[in-house]
PDB file of N, CA and C in Angstrom:
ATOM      1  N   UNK A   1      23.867 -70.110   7.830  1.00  0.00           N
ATOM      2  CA  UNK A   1      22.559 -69.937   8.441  1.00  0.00           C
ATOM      3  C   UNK A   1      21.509 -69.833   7.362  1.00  0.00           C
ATOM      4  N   UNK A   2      20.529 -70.770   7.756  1.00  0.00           N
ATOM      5  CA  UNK A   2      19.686 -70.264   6.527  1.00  0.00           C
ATOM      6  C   UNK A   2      18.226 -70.105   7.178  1.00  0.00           C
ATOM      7  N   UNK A   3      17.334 -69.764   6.866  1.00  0.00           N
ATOM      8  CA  UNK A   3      16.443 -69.304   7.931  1.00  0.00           C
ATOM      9  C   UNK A   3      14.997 -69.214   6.559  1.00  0.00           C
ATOM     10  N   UNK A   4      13.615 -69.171   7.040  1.00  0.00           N
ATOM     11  CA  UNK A   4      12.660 -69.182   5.921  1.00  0.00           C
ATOM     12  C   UNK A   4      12.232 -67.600   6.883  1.00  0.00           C
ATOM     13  N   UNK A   5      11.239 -66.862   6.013  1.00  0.00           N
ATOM     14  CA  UNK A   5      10.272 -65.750   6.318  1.00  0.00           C
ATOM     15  C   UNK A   5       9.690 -65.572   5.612  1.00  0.00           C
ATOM     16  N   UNK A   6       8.106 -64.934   6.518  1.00  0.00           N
ATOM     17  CA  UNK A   6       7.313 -64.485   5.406  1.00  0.00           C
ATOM     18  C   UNK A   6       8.274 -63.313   4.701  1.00  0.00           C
ATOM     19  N   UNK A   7       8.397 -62.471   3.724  1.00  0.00           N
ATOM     20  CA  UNK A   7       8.443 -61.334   3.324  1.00  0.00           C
ATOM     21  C   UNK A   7       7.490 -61.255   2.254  1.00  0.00           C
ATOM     22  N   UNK A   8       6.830 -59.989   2.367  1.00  0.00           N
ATOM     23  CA  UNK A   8       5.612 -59.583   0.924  1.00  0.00           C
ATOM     24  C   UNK A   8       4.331 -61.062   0.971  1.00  0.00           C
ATOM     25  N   UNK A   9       4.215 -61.537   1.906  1.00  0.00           N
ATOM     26  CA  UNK A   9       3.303 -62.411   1.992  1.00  0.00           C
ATOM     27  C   UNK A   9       3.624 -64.067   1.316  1.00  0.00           C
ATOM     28  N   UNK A  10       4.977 -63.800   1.472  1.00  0.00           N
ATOM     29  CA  UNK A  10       5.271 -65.461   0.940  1.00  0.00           C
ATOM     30  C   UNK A  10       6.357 -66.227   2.119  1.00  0.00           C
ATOM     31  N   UNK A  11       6.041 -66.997   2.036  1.00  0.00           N
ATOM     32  CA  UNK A  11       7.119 -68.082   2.812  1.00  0.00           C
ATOM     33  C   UNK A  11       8.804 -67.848   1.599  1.00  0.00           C
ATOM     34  N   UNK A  12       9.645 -67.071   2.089  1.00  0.00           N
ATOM     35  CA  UNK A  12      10.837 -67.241   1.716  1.00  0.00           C
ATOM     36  C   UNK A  12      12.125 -67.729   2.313  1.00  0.00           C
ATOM     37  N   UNK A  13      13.218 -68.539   1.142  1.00  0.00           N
ATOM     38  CA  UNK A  13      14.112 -68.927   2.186  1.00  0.00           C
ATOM     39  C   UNK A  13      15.219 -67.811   2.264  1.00  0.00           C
ATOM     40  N   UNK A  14      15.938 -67.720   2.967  1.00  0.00           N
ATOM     41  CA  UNK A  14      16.758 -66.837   3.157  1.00  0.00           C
ATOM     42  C   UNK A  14      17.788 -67.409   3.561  1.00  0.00           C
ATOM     43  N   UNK A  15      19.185 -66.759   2.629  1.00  0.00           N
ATOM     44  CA  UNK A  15      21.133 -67.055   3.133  1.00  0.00           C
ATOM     45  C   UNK A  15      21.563 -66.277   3.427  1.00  0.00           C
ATOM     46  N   UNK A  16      23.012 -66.311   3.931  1.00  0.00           N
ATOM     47  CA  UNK A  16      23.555 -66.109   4.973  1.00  0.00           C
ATOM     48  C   UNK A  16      25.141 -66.056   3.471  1.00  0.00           C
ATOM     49  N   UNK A  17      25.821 -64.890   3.896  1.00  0.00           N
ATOM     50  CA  UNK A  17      27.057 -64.466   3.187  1.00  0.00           C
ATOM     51  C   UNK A  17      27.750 -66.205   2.776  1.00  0.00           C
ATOM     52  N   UNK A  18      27.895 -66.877   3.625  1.00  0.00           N
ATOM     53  CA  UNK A  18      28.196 -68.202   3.243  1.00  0.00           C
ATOM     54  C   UNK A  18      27.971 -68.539   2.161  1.00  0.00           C
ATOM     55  N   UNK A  19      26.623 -68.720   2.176  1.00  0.00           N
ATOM     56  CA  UNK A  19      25.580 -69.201   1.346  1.00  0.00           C
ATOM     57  C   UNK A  19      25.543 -68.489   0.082  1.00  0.00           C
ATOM     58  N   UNK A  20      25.591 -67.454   0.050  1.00  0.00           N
ATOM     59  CA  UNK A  20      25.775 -66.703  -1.151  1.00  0.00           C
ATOM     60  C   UNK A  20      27.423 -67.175  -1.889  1.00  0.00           C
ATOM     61  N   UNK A  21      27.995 -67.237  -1.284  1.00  0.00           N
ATOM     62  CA  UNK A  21      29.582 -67.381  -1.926  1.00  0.00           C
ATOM     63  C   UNK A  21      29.290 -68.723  -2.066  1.00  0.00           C
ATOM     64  N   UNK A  22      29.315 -69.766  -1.966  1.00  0.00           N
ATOM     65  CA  UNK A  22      28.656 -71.195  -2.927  1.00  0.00           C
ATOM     66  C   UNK A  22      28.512 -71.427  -3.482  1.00  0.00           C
ATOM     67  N   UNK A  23      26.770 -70.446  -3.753  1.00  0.00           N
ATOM     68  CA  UNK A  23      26.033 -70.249  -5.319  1.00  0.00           C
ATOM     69  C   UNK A  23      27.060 -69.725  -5.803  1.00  0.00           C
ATOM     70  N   UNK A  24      27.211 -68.526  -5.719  1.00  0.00           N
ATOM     71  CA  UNK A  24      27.860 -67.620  -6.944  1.00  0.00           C
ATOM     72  C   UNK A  24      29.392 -67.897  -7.226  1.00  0.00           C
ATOM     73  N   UNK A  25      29.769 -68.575  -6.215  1.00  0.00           N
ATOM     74  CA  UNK A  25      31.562 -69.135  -6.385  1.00  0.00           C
ATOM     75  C   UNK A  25      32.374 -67.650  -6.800  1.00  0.00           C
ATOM     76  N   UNK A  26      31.694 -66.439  -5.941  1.00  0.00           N
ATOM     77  CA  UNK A  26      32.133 -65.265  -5.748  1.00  0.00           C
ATOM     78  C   UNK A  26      33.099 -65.096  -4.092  1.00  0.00           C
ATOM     79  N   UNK A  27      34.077 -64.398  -4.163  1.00  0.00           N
ATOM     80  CA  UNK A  27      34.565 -63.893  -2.516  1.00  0.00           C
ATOM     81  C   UNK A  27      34.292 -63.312  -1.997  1.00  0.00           C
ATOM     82  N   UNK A  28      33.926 -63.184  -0.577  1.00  0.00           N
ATOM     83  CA  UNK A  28      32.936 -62.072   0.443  1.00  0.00           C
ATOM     84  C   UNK A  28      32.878 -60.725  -0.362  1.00  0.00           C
ATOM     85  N   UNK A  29      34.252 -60.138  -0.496  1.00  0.00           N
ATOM     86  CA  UNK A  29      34.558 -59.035  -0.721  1.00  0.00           C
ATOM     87  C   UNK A  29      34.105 -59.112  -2.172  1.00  0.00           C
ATOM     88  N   UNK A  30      34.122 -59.803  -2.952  1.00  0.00           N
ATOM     89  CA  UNK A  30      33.536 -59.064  -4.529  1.00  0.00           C
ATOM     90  C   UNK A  30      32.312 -59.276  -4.124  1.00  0.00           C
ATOM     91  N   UNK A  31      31.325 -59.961  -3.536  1.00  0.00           N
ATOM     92  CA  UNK A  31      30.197 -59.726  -3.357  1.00  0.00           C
ATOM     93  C   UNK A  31      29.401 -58.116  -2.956  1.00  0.00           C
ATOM     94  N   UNK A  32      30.429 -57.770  -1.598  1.00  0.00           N
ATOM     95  CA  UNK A  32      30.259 -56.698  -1.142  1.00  0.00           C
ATOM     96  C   UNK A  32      30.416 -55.343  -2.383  1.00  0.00           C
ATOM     97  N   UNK A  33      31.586 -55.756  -2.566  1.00  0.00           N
ATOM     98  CA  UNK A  33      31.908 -54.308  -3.905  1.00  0.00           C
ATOM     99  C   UNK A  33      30.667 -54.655  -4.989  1.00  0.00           C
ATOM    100  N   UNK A  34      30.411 -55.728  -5.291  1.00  0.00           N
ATOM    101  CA  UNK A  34      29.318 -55.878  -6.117  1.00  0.00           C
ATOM    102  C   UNK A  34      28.363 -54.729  -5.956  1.00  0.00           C
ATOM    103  N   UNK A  35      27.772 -54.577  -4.585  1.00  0.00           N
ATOM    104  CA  UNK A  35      26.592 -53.692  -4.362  1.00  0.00           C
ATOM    105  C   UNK A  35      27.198 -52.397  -4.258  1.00  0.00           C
ATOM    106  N   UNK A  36      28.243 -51.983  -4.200  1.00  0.00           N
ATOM    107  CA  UNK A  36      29.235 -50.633  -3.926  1.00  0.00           C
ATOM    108  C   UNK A  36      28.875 -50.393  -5.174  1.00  0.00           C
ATOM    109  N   UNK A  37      28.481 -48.781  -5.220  1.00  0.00           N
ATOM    110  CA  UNK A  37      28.240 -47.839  -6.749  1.00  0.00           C
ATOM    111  C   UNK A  37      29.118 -47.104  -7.050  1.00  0.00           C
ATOM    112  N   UNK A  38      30.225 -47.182  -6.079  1.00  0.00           N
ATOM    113  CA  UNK A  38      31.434 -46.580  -6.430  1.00  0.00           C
ATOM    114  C   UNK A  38      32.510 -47.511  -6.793  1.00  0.00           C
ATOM    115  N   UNK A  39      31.996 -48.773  -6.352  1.00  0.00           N
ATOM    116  CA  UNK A  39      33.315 -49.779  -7.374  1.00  0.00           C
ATOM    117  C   UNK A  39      33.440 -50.008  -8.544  1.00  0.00           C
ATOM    118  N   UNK A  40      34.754 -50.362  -8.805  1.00  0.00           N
ATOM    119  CA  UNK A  40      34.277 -50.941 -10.338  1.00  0.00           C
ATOM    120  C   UNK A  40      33.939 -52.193 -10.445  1.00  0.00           C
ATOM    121  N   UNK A  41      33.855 -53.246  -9.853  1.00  0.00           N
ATOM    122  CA  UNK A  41      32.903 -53.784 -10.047  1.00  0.00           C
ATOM    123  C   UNK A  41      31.047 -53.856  -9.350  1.00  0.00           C
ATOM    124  N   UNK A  42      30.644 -52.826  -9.620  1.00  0.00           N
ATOM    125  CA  UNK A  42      29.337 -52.825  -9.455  1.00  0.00           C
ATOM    126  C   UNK A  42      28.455 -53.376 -10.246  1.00  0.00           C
ATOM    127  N   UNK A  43      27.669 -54.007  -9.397  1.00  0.00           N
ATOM    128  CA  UNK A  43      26.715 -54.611 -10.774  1.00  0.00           C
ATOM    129  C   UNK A  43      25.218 -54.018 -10.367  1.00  0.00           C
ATOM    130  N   UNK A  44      24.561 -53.578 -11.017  1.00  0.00           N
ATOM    131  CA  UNK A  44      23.028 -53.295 -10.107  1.00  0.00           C
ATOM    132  C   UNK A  44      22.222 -54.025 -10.324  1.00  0.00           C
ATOM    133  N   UNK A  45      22.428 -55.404 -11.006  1.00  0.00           N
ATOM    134  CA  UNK A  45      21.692 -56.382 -11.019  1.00  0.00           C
ATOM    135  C   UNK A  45      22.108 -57.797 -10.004  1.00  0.00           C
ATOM    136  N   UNK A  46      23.101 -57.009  -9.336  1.00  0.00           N
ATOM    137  CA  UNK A  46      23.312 -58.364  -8.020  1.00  0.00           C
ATOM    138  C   UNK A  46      22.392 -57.866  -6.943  1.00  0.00           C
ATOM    139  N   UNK A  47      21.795 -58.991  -6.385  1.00  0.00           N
ATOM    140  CA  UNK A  47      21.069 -59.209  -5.259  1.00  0.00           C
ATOM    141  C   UNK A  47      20.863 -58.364  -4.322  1.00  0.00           C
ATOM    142  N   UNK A  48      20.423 -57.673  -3.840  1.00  0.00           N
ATOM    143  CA  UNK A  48      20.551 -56.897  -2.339  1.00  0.00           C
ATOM    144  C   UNK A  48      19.858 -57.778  -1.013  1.00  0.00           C
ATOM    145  N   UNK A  49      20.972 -57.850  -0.105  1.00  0.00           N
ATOM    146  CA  UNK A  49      19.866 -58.442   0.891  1.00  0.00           C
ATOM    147  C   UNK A  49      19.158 -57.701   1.190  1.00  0.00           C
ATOM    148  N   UNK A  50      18.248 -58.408   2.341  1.00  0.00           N
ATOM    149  CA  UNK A  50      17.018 -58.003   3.260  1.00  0.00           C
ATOM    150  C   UNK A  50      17.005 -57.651   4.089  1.00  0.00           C
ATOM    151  N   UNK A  51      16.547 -56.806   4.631  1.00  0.00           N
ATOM    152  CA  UNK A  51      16.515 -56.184   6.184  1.00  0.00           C
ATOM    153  C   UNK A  51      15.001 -56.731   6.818  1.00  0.00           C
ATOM    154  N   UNK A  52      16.080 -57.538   7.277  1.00  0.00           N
ATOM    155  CA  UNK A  52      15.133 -58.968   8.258  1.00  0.00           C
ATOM    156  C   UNK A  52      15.221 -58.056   9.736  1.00  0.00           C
ATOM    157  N   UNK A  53      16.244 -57.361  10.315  1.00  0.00           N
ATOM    158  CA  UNK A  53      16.406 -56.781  11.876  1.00  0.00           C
ATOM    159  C   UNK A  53      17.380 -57.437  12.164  1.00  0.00           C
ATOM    160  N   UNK A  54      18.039 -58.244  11.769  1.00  0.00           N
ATOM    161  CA  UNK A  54      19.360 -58.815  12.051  1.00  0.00           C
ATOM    162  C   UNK A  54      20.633 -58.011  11.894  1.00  0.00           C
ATOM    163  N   UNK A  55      21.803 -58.489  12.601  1.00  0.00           N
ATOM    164  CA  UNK A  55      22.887 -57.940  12.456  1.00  0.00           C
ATOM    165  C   UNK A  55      23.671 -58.129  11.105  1.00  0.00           C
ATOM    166  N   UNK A  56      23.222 -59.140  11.020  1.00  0.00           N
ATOM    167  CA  UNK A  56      23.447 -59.910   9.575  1.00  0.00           C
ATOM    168  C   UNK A  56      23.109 -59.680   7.891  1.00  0.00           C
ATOM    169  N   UNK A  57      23.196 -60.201   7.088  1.00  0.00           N
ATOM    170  CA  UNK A  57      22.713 -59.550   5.883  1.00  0.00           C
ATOM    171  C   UNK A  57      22.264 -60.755   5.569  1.00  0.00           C
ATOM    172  N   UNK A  58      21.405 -60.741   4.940  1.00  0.00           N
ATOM    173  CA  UNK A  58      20.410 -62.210   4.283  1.00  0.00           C
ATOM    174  C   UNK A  58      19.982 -62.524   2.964  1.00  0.00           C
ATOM    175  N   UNK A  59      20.128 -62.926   1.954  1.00  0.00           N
ATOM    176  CA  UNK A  59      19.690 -62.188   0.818  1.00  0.00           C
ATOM    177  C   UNK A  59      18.635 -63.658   0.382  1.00  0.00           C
ATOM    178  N   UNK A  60      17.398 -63.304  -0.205  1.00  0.00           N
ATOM    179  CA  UNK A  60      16.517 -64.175  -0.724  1.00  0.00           C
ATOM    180  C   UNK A  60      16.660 -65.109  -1.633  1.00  0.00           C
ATOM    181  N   UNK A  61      16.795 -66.693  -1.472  1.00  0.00           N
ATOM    182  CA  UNK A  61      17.243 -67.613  -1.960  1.00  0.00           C
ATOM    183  C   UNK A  61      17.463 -67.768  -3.889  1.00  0.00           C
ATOM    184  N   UNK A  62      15.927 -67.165  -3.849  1.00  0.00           N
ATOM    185  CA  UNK A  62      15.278 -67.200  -5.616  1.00  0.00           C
ATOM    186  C   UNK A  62      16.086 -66.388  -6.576  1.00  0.00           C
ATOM    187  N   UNK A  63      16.446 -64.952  -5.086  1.00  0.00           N
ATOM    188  CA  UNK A  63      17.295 -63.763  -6.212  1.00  0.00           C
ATOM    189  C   UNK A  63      18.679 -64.172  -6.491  1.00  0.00           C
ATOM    190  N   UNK A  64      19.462 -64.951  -5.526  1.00  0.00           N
ATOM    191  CA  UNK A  64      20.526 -65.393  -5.756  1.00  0.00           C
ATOM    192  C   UNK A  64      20.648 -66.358  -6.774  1.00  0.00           C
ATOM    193  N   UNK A  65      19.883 -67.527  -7.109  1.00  0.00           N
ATOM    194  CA  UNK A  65      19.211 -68.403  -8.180  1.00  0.00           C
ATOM    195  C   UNK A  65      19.093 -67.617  -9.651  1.00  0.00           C
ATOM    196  N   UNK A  66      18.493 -66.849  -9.479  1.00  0.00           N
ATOM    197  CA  UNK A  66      18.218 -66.288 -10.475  1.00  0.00           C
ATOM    198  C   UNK A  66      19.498 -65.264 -11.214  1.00  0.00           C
ATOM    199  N   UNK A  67      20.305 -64.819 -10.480  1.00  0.00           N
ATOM    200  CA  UNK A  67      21.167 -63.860 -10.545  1.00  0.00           C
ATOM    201  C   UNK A  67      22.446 -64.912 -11.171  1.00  0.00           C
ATOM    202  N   UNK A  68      22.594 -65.986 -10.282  1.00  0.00           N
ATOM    203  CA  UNK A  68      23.571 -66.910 -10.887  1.00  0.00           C
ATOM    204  C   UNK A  68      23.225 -67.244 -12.326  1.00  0.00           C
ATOM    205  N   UNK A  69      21.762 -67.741 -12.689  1.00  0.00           N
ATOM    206  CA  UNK A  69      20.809 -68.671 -13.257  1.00  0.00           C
ATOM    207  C   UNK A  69      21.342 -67.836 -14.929  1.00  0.00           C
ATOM    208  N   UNK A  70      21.352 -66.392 -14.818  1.00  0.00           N
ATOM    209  CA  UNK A  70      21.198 -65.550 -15.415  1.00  0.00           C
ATOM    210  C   UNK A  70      22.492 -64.794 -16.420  1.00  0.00           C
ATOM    211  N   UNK A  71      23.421 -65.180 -15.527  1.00  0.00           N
ATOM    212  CA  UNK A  71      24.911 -64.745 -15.530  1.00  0.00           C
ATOM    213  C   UNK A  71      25.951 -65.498 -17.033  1.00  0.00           C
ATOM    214  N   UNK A  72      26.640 -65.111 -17.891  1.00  0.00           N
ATOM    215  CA  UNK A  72      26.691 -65.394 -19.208  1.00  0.00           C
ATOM    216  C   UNK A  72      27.846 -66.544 -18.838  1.00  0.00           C
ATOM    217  N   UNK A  73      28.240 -67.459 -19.361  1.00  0.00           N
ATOM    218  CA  UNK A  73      28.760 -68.995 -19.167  1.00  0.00           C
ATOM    219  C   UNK A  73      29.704 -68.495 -19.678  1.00  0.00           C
ATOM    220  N   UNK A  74      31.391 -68.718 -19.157  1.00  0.00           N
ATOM    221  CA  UNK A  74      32.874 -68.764 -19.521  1.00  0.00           C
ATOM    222  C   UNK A  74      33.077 -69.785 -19.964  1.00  0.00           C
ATOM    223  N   UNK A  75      33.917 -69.751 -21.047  1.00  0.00           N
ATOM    224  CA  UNK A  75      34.626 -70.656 -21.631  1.00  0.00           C
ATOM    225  C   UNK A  75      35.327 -71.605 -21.377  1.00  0.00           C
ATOM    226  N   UNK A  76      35.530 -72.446 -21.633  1.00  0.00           N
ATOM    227  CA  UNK A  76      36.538 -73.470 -20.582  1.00  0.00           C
ATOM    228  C   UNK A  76      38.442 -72.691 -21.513  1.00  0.00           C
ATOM    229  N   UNK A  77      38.168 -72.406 -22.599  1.00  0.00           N
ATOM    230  CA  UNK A  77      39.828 -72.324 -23.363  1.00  0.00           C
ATOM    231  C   UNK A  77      39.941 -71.183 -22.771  1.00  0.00           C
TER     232      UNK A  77
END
């Protein structure tokens, strides 16, 4: 699902857990523990979605972009 909104006065696009595991070629669940401050893998520089009023979680296209964009490159050996 991908859906646009204003938020903070801009036209943004917005994804859908799908959508996030794509970009980041992460699994639901490390995504989720991602934002967990009690996991070990927490990161506090991954994304938080938005609270659009949905049942759903949504997170803003640019932060996911950027978060991937940002992330240090593995080695191929």
């Amino acid at each position: 699902m991908q859906a646009v909104m204003q938020i903070d006065d801009k036209l943004q696009l917005l994804i859908d857990i799908d959508d996030v595991i794509a970009f980041t070629r992460l699994g639901k669940a490390t995504i989720y523990r991602k934002m967990q401050k009690k996991s070990k893998l927490y990161d506090a520089s991954f994304p938080r979605p938005v609270d659009v009023g949905v049942k759903s979680n949504l997170w803003r296209y640019e932060d996911i972009k950027a978060w991937v964009s940002n992330r240090p490159m593995r080695s191929a050996a």
